[in-house]
N, C-alpha and C. Protein backbone atom coordinates (compact mmCIF):
# COMPACT_ATOMS: atom_id res chain seq x y z
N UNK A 1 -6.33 154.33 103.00
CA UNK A 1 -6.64 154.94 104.28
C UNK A 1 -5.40 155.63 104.83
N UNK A 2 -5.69 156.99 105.85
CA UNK A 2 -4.54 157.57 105.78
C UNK A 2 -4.02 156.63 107.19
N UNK A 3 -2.72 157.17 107.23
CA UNK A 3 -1.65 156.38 108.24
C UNK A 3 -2.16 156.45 109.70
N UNK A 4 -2.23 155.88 110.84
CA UNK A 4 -2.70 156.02 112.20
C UNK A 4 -1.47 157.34 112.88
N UNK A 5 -2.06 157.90 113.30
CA UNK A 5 -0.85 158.70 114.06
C UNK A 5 -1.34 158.23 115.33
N UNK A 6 0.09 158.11 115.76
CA UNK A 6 -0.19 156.97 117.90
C UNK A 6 0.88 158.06 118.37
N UNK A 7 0.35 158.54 119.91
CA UNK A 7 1.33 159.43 120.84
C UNK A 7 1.71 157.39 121.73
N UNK A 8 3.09 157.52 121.80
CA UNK A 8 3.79 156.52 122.83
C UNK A 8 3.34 157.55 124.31
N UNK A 9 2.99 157.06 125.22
CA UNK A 9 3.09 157.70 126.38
C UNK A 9 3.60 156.80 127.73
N UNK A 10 5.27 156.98 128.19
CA UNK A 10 5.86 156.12 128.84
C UNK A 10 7.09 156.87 129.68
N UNK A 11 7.00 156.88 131.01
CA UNK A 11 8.47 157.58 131.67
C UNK A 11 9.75 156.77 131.37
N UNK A 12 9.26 155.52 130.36
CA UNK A 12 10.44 154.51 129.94
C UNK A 12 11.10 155.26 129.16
N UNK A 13 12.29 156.15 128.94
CA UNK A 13 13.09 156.37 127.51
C UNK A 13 13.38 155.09 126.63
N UNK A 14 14.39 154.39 127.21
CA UNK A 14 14.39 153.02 126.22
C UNK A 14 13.26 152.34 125.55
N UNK A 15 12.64 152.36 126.41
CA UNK A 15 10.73 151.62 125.89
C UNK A 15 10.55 152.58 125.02
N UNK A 16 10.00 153.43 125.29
CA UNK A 16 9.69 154.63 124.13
C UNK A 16 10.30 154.54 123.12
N UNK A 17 11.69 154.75 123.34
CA UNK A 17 12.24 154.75 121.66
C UNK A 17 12.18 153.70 120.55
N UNK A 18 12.10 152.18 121.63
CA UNK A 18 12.20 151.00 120.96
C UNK A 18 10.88 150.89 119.82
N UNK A 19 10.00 150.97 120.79
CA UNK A 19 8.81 150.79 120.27
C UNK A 19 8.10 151.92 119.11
N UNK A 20 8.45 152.87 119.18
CA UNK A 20 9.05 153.77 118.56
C UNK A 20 9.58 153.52 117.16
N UNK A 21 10.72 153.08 116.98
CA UNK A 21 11.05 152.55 116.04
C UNK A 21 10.43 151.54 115.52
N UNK A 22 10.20 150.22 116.20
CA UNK A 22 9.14 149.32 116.09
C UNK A 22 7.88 149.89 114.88
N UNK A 23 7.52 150.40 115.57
CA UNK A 23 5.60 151.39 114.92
C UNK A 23 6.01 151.53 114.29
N UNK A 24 6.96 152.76 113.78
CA UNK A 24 7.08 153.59 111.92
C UNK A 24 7.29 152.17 111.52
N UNK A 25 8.26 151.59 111.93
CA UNK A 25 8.63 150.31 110.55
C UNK A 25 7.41 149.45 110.29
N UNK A 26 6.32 149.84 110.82
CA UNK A 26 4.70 149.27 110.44
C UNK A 26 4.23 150.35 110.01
N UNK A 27 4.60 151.47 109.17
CA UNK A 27 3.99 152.71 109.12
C UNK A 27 2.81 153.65 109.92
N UNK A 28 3.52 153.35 111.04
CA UNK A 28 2.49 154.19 112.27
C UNK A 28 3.61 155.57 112.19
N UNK A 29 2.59 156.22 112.23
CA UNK A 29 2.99 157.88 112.70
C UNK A 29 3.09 158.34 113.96
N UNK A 30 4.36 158.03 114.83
CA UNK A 30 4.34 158.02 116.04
C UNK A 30 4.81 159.55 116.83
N UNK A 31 4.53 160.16 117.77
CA UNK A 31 4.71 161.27 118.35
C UNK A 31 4.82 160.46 119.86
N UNK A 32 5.70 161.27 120.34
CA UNK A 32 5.76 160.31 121.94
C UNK A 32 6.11 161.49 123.38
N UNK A 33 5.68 160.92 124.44
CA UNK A 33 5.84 161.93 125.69
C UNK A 33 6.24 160.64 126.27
N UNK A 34 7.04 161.72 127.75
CA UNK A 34 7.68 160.44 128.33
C UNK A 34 6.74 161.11 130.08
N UNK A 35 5.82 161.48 130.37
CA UNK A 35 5.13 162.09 131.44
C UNK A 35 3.16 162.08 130.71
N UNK A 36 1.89 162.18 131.48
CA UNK A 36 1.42 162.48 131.46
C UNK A 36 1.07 163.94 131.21
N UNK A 37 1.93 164.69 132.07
CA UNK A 37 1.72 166.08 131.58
C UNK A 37 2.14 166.63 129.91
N UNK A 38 3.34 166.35 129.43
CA UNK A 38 4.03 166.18 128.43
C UNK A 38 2.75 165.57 127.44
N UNK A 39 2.63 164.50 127.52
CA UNK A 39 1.14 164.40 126.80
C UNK A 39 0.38 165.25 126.42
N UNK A 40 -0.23 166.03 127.32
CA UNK A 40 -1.18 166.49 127.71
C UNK A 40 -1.06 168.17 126.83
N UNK A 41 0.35 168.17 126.68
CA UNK A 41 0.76 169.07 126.25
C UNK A 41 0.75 168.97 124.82
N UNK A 42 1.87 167.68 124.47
CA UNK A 42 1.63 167.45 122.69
C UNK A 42 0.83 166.91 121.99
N UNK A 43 -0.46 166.86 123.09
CA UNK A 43 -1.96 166.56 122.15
C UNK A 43 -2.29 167.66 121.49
N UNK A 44 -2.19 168.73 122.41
CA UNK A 44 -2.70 170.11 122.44
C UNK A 44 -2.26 170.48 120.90
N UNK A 45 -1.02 169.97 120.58
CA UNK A 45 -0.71 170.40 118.84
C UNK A 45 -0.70 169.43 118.15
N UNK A 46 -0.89 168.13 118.23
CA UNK A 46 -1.20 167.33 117.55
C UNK A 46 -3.23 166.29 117.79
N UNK A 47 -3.58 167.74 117.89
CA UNK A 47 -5.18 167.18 117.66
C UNK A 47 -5.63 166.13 116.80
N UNK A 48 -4.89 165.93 115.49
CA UNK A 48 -5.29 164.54 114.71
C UNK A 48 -4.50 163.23 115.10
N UNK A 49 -4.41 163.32 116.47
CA UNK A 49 -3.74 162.00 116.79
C UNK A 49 -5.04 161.13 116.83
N UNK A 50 -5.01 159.52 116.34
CA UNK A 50 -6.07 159.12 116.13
C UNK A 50 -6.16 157.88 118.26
N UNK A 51 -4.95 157.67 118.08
CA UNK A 51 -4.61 156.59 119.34
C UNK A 51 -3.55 157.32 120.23
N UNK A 52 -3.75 156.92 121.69
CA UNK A 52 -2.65 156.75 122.72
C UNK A 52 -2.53 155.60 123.34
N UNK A 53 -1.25 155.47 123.12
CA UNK A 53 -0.64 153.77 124.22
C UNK A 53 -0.20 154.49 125.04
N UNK A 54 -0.71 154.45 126.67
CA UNK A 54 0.00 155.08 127.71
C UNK A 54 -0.55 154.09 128.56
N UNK A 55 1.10 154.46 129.64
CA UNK A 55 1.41 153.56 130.72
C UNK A 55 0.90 153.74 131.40
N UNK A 56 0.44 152.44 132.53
CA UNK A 56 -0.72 153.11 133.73
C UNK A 56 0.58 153.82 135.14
N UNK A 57 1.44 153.19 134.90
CA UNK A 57 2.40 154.02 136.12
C UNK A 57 3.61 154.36 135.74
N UNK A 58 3.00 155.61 135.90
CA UNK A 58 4.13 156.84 135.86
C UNK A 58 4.36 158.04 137.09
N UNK A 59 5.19 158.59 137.29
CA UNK A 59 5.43 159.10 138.40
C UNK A 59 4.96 160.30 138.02
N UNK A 60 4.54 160.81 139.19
CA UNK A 60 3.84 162.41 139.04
C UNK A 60 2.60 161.98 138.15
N UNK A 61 1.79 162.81 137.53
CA UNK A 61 0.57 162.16 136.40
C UNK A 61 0.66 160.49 136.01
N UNK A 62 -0.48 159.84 136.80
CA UNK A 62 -0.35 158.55 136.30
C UNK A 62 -1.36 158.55 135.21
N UNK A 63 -0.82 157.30 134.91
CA UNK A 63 -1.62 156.57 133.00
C UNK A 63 -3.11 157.29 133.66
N UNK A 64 -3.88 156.91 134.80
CA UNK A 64 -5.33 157.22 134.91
C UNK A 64 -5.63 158.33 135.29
N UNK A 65 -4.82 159.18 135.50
CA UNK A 65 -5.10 160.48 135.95
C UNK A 65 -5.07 161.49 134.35
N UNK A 66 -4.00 160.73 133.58
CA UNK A 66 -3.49 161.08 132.38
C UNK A 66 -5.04 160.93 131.13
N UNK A 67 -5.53 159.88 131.75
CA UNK A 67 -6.52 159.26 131.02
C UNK A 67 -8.01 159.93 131.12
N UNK A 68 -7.89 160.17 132.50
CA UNK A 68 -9.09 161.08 132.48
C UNK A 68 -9.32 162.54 131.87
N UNK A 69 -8.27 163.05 132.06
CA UNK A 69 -7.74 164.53 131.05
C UNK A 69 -7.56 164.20 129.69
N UNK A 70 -7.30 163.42 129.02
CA UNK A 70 -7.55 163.00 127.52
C UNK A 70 -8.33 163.08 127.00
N UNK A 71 -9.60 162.14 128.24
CA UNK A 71 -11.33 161.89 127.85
C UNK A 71 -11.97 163.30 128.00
N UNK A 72 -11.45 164.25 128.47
CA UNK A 72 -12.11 165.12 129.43
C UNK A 72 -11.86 166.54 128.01
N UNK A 73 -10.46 166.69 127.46
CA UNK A 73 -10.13 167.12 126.90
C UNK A 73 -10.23 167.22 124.73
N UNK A 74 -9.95 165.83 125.03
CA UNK A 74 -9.80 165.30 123.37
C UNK A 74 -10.79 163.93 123.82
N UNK A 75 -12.19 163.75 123.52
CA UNK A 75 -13.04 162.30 123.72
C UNK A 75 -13.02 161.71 122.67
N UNK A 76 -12.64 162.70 121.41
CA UNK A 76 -12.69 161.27 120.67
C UNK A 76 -11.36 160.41 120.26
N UNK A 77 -10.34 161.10 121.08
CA UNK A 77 -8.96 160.42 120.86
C UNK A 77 -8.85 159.13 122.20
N UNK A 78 -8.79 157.55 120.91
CA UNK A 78 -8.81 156.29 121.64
C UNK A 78 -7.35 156.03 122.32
N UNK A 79 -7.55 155.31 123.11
CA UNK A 79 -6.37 155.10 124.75
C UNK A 79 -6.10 154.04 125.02
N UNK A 80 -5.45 153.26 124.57
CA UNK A 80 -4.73 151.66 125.08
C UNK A 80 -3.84 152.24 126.23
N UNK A 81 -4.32 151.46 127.28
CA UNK A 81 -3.58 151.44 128.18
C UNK A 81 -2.95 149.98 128.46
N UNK A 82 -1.56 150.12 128.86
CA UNK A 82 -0.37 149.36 128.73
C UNK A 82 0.14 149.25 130.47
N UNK A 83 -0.29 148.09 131.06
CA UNK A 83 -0.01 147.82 132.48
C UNK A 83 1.03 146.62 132.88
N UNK A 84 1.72 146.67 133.88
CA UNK A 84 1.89 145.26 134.41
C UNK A 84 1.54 144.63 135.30
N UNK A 85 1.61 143.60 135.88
CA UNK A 85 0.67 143.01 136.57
C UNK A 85 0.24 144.03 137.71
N UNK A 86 1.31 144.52 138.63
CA UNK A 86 0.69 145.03 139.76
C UNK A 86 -0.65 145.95 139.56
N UNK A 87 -0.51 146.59 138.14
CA UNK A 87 -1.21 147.49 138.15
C UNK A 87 -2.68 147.15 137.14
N UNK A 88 -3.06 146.03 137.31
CA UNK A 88 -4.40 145.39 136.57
C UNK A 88 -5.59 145.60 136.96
N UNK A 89 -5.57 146.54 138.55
CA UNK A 89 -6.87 146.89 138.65
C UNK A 89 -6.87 148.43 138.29
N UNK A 90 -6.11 148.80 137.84
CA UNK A 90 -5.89 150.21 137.56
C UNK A 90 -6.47 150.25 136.09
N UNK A 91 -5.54 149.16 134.88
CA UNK A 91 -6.31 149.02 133.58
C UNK A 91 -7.78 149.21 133.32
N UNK A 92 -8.49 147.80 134.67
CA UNK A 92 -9.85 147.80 134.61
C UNK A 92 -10.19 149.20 134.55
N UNK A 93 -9.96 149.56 135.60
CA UNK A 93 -10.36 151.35 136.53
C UNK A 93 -10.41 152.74 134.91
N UNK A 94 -9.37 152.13 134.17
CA UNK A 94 -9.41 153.03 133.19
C UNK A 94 -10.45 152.84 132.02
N UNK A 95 -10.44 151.48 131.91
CA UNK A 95 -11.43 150.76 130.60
C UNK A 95 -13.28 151.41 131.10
N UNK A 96 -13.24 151.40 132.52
CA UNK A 96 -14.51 152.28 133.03
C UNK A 96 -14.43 153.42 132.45
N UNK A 97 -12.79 154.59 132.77
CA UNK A 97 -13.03 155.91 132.45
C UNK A 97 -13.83 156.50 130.86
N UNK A 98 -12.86 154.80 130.49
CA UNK A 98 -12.89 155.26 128.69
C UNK A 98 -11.72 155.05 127.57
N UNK A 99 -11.03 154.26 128.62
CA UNK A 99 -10.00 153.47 127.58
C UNK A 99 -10.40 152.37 126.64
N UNK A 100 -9.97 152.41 125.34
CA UNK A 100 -10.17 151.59 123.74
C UNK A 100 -9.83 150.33 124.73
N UNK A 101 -8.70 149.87 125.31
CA UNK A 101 -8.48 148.39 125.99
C UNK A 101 -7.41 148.43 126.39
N UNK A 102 -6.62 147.65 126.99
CA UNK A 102 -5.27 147.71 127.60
C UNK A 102 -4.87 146.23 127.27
N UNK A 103 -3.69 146.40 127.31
CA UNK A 103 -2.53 145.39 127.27
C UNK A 103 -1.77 145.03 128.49
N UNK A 104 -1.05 143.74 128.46
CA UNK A 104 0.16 143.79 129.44
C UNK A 104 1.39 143.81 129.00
N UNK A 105 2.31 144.24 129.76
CA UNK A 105 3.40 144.66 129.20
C UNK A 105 4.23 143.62 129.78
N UNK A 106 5.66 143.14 129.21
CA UNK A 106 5.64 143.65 127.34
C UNK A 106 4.51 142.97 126.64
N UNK A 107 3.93 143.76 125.50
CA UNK A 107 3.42 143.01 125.08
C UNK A 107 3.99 142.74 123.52
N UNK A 108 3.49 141.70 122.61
CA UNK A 108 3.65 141.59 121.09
C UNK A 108 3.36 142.91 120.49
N UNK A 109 4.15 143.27 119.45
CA UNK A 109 4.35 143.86 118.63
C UNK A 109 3.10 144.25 117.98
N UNK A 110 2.76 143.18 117.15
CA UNK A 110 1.17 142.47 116.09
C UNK A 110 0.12 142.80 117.22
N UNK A 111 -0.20 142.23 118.36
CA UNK A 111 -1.11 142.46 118.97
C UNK A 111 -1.04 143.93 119.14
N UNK A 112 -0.57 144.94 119.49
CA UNK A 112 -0.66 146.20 119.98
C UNK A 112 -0.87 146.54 118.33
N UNK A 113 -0.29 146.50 117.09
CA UNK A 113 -0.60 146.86 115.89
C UNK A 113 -2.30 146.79 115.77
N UNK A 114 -2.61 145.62 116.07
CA UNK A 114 -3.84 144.97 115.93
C UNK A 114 -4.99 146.51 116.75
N UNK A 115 -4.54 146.19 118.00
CA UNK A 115 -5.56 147.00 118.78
C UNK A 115 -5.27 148.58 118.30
N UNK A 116 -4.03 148.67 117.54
CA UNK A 116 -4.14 150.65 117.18
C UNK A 116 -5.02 150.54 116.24
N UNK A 117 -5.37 149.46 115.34
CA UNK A 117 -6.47 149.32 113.94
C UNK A 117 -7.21 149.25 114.84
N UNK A 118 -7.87 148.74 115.45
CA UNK A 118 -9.36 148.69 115.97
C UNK A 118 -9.52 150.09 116.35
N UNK A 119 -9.27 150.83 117.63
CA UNK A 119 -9.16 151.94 117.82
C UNK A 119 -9.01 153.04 116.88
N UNK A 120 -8.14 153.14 115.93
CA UNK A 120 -8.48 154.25 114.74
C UNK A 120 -9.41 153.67 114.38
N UNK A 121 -10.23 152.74 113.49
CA UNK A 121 -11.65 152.76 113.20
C UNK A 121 -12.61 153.02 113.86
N UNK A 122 -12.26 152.97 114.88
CA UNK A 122 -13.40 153.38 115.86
C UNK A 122 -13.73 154.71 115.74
N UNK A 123 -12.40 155.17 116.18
CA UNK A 123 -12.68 157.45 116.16
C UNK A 123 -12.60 157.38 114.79
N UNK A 124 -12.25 156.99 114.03
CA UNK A 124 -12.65 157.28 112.74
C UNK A 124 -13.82 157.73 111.94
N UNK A 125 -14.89 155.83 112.57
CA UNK A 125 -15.99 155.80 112.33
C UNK A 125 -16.92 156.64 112.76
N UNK A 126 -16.78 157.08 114.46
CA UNK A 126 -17.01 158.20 115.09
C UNK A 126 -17.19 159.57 114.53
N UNK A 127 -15.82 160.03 114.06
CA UNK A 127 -16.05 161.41 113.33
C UNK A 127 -17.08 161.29 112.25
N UNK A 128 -16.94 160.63 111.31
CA UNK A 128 -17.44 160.06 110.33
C UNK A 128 -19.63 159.99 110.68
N UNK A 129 -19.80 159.50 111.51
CA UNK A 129 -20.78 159.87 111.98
C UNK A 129 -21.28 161.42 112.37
N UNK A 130 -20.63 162.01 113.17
CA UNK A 130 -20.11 163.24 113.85
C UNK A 130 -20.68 164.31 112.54
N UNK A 131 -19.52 163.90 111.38
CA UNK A 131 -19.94 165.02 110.36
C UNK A 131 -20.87 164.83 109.25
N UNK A 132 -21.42 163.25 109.34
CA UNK A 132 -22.77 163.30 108.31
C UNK A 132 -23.92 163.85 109.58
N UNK A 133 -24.10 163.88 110.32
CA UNK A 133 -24.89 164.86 111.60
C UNK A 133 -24.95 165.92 111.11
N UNK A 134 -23.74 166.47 111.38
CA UNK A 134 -23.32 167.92 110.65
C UNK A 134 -23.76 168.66 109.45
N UNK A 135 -23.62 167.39 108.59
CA UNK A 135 -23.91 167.63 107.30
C UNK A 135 -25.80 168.05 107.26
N UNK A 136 -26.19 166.58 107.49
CA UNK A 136 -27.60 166.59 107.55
C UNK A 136 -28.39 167.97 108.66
N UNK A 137 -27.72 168.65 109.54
CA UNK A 137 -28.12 169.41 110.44
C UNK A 137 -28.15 170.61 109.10
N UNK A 138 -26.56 170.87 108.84
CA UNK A 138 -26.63 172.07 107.63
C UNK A 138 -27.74 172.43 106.53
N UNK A 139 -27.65 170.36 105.94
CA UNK A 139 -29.05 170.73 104.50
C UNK A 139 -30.17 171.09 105.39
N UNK A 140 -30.85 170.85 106.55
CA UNK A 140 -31.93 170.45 106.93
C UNK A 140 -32.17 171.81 107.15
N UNK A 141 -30.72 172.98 108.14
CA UNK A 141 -31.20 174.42 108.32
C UNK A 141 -31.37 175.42 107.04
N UNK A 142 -30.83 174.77 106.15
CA UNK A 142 -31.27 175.72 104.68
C UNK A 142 -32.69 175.08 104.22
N UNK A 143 -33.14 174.48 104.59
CA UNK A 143 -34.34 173.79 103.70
C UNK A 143 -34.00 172.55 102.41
N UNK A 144 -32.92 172.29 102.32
CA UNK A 144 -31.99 171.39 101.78
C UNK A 144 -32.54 169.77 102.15
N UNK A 145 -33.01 169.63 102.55
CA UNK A 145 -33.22 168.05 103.24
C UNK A 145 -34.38 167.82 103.00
């Protein structure tokens, strides 16, 4: 199976990089923004991102404002959102919009590994559906089916 590519999305520099490093050394394919907007931007060229871990508070574009333009933009790209306590009704608030699940921060290593596998199978399985549709729509308009 090919490698998960994950955008980090965090106004943390240190966090970002750590974790960062962290992921590849689990062979995650990581791309990272440190803003919502910035995101928003290097989705735009990295369309086969399969996951985003983004923070629910960030200054200027928050994680849910960030989150709704993701869903709105790219739906089938899955969204762990990554909170701390203050901000746990915000997680909920996102898991409504359309976030894969959230975490608290910090969290384990393994567990966040864990939830980027669930989430790429998911849009995976998704596309995967998506283009036997496709497929079956194609034979069915030639007389093929």
């Amino acid at each position: 199976m090919q490698m998960p590519k994950v955008m980090l999305v965090d106004d943390e520099v240190p966090f970002v990089e750590t974790m960062k490093k962290r992921l590849e050394k689990r062979n995650l394919n990581i791309v990272t923004a440190f803003s919502g907007e910035e995101a928003l931007d290097t989705l735009g060229s990295n369309r086969d991102t399969d996951v985003v871990i983004l923070d629910v508070k960030m200054p200027g574009m928050d994680g849910i404002e960030t989150l709704r333009e993701i869903k709105a933009k790219f739906p089938l790209i899955e969204v762990i959102m990554l909170t701390g306590h203050a901000t746990i009704e915000s997680a909920i608030e996102g898991m409504k919009i359309g976030a894969f699940d959230y975490l608290m921060k910090p969290c384990e290593v393994e567990q966040l590994m864990a939830k980027v596998q669930q989430a790429t199978n998911k849009k995976r399985e998704h596309e995967k559906r998506i283009r036997d549709a496709r497929a079956k729509e194609a034979l069915f308009k030639h007389g093929l089916a």
